[in-house]
C-alpha atoms as a PDB file:
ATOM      1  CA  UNK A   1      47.782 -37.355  48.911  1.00  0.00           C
ATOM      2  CA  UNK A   2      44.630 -35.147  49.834  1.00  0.00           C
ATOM      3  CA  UNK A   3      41.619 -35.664  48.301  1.00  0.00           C
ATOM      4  CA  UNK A   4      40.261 -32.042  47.985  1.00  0.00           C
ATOM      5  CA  UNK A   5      42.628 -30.703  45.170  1.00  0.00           C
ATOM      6  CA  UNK A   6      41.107 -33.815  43.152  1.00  0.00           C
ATOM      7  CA  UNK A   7      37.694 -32.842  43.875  1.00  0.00           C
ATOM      8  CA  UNK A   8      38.166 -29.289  42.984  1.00  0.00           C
ATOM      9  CA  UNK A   9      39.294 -30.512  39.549  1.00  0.00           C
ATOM     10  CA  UNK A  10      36.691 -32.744  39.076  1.00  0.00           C
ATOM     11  CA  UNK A  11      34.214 -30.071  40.107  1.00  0.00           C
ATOM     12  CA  UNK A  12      36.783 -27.095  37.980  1.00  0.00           C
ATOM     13  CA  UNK A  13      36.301 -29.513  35.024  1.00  0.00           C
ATOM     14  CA  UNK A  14      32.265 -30.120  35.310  1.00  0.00           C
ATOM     15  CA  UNK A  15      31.614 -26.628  35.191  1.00  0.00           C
ATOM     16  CA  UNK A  16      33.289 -26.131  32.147  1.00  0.00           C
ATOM     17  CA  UNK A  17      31.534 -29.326  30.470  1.00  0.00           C
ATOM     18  CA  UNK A  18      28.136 -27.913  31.676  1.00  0.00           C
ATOM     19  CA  UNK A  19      28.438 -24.720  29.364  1.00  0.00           C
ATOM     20  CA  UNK A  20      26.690 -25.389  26.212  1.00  0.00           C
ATOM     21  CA  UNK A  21      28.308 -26.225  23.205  1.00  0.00           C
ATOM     22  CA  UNK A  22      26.569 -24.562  20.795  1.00  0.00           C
ATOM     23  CA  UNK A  23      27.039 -21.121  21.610  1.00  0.00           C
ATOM     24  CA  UNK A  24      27.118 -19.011  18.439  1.00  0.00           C
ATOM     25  CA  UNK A  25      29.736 -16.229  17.851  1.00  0.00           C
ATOM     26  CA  UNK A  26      27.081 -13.721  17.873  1.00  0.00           C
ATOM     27  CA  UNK A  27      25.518 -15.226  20.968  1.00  0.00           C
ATOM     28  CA  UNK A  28      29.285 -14.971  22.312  1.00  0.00           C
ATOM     29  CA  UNK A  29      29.496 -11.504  21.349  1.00  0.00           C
ATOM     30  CA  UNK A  30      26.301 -10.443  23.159  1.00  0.00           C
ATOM     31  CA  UNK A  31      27.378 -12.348  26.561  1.00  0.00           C
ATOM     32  CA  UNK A  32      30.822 -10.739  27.019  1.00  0.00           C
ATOM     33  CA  UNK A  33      31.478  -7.408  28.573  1.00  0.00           C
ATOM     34  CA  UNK A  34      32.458  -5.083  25.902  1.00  0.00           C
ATOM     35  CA  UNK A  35      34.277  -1.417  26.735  1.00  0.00           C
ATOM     36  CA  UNK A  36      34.602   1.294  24.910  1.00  0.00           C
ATOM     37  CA  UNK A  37      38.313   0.416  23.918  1.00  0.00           C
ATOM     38  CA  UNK A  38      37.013  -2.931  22.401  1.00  0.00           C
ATOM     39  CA  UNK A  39      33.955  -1.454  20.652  1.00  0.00           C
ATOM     40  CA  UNK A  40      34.434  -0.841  16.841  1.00  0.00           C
ATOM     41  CA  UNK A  41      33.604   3.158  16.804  1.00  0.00           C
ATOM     42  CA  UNK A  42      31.899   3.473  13.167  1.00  0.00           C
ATOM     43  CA  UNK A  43      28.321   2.726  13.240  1.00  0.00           C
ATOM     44  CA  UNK A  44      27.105  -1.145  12.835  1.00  0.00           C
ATOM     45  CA  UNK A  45      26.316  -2.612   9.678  1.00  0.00           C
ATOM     46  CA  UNK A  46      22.577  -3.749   9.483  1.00  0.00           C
ATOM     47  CA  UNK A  47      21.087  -6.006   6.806  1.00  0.00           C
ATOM     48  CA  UNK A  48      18.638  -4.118   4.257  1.00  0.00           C
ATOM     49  CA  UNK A  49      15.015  -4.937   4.720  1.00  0.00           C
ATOM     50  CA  UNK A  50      13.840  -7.625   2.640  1.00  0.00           C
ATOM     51  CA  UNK A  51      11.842  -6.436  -0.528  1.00  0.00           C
ATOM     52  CA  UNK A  52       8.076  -7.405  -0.895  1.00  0.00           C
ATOM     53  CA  UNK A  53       7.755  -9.794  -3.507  1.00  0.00           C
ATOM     54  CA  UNK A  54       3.996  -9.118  -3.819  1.00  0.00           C
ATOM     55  CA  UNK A  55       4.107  -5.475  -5.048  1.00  0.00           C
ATOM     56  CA  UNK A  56       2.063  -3.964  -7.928  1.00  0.00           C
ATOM     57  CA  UNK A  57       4.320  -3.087 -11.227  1.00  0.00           C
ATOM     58  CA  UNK A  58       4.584   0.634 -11.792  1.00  0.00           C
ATOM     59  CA  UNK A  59       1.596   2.732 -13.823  1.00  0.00           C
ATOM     60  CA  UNK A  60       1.724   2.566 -17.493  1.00  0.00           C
ATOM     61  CA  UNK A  61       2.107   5.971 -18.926  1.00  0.00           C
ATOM     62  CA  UNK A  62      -0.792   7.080 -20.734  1.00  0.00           C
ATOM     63  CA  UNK A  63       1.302   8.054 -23.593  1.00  0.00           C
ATOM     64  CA  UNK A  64       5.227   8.743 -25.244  1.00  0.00           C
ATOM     65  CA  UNK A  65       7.160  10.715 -22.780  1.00  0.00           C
ATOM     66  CA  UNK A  66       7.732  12.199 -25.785  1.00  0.00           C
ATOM     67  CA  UNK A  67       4.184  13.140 -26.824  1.00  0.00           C
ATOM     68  CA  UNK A  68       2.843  16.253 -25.368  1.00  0.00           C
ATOM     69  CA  UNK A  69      -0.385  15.844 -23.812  1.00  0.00           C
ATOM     70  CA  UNK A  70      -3.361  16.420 -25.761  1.00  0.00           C
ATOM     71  CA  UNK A  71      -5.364  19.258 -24.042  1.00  0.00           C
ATOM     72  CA  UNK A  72      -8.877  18.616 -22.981  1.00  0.00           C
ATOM     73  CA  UNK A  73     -10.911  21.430 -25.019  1.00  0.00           C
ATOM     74  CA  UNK A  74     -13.998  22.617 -23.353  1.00  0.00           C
ATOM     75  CA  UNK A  75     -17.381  23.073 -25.694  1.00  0.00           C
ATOM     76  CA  UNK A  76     -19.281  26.131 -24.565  1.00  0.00           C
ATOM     77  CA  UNK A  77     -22.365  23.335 -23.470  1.00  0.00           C
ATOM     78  CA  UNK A  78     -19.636  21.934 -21.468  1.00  0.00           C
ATOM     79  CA  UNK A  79     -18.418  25.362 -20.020  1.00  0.00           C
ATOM     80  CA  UNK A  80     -23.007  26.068 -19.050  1.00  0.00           C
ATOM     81  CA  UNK A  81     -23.195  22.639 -17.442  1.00  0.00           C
ATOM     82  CA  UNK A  82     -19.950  22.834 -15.328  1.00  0.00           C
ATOM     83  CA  UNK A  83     -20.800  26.363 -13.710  1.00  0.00           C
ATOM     84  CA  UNK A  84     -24.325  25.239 -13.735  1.00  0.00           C
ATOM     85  CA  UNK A  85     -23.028  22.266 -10.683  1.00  0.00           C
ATOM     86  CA  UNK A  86     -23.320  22.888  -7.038  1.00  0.00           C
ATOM     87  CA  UNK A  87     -19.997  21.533  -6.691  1.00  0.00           C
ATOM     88  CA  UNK A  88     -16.363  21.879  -8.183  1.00  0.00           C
ATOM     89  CA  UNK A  89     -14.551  20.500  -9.608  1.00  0.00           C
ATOM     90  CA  UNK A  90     -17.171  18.789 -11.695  1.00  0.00           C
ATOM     91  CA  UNK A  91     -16.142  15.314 -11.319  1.00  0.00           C
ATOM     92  CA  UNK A  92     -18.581  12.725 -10.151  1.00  0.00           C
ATOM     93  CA  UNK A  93     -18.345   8.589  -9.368  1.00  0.00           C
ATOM     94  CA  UNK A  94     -19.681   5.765 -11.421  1.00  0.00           C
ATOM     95  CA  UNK A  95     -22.391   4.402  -9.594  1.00  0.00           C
ATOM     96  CA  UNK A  96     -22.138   1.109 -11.426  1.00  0.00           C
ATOM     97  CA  UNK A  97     -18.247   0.499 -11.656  1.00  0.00           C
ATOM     98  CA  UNK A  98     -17.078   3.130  -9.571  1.00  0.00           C
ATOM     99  CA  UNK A  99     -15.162   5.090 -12.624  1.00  0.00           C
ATOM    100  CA  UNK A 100     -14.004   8.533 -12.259  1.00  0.00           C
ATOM    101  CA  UNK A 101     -16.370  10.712 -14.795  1.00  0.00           C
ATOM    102  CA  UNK A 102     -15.375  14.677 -15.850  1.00  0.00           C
ATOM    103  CA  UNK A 103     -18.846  15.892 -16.153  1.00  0.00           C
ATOM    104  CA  UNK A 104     -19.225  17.490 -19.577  1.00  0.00           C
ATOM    105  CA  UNK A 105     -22.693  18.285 -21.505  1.00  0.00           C
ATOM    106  CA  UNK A 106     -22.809  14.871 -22.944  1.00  0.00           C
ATOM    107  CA  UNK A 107     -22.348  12.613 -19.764  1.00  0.00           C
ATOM    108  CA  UNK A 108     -24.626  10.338 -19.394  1.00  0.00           C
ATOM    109  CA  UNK A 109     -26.834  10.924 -16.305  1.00  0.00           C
ATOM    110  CA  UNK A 110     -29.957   9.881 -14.129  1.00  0.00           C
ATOM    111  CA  UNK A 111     -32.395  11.393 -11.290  1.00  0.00           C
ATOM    112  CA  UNK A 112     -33.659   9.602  -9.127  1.00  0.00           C
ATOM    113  CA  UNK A 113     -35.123  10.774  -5.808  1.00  0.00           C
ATOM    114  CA  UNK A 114     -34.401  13.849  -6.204  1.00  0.00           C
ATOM    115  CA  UNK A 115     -30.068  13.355  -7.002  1.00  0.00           C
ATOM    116  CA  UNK A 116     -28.905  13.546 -10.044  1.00  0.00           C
ATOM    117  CA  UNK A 117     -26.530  10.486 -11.096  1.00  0.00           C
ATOM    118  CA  UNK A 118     -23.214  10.395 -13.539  1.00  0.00           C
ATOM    119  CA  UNK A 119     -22.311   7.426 -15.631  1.00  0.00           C
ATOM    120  CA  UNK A 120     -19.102   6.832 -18.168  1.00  0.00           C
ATOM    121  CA  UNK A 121     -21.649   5.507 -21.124  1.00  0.00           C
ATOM    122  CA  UNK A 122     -24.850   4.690 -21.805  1.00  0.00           C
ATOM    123  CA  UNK A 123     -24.664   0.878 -21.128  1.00  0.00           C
ATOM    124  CA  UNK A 124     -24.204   1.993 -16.973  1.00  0.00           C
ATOM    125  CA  UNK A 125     -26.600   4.638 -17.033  1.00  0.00           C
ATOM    126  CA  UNK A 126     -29.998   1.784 -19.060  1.00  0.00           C
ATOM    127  CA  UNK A 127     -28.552  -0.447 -15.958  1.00  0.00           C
ATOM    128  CA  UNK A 128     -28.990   1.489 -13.228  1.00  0.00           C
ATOM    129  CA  UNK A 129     -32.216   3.178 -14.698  1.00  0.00           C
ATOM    130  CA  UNK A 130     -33.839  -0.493 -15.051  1.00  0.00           C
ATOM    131  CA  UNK A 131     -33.000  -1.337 -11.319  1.00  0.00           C
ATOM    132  CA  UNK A 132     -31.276   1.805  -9.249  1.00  0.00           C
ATOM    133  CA  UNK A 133     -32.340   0.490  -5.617  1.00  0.00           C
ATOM    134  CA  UNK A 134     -30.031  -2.685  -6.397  1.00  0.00           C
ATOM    135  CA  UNK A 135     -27.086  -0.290  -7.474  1.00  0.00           C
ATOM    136  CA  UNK A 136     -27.223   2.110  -4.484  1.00  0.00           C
ATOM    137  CA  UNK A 137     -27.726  -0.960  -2.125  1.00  0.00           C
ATOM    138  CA  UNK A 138     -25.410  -3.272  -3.432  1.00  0.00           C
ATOM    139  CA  UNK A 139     -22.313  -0.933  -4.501  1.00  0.00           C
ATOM    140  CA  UNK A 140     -20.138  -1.539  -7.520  1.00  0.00           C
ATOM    141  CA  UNK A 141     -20.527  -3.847  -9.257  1.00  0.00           C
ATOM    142  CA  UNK A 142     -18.537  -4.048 -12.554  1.00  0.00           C
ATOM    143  CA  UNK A 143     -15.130  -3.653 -10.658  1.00  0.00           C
END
């Protein structure tokens, strides 16, 4: 008997061994030729994203849904110091805690060097009148 059909066996049957093992079916899947008779037609299916875990809970409403919201009523002081501002809408900044102020005739406020400065209660406004270069250098700092 001839010894080359029992070397192409052994050499048939290496090649077979030397494909790994652990091939995955989606590894499988990617490596074969696909047509488009053997293709699935509908789109594929892909995994949702994962949520964050670290996300803030929704706002708090303010009030009852419901509550109607109370109006904000305007004094007439209030009406001569809003059109009296260079800017609109009169809203200004916090300089100590960085709060959101609606300027009315009884805000709290400061000058210095020549600006005029905003402050959500009296407490922030004796603060930054005792020591305003520490404020303005500094930035908030109730936050």
């Amino acid at each position: 008997m001839s010894r080359l059909p029992l070397v192409l066996l052994v050499a048939a049957l290496a090649c077979r061994q030397a494909a790994p093992q652990h091939a995955t079916s989606t590894q499988s899947a990617h490596n074969e030729m696909r047509t488009v008779e053997s293709v699935d037609p509908g789109p594929p299916v892909v995994d949702p994203p994962p949520m964050l875990s670290d996300e803030a809970p929704p706002p708090k409403p303010k009030g009852m849904p419901w509550e109607p919201p109370t109006p904000v009523i305007m004094t007439p002081d209030d009406e001569k110091v809003r059109a009296a501002l260079p800017f609109s809408p009169a809203i200004a900044m916090d300089p100590i805690d960085g709060g959101k102020i609606s300027i009315r005739a009884a805000t709290p406020k400061f000058e210095y060097k020549n600006k005029i400065y905003y402050f959500s209660n009296e407490e922030n406004r004796r603060a930054f009148a005792a020591n305003p270069d520490q404020f303005l250098k500094e930035g908030f700092t109730k936050l």
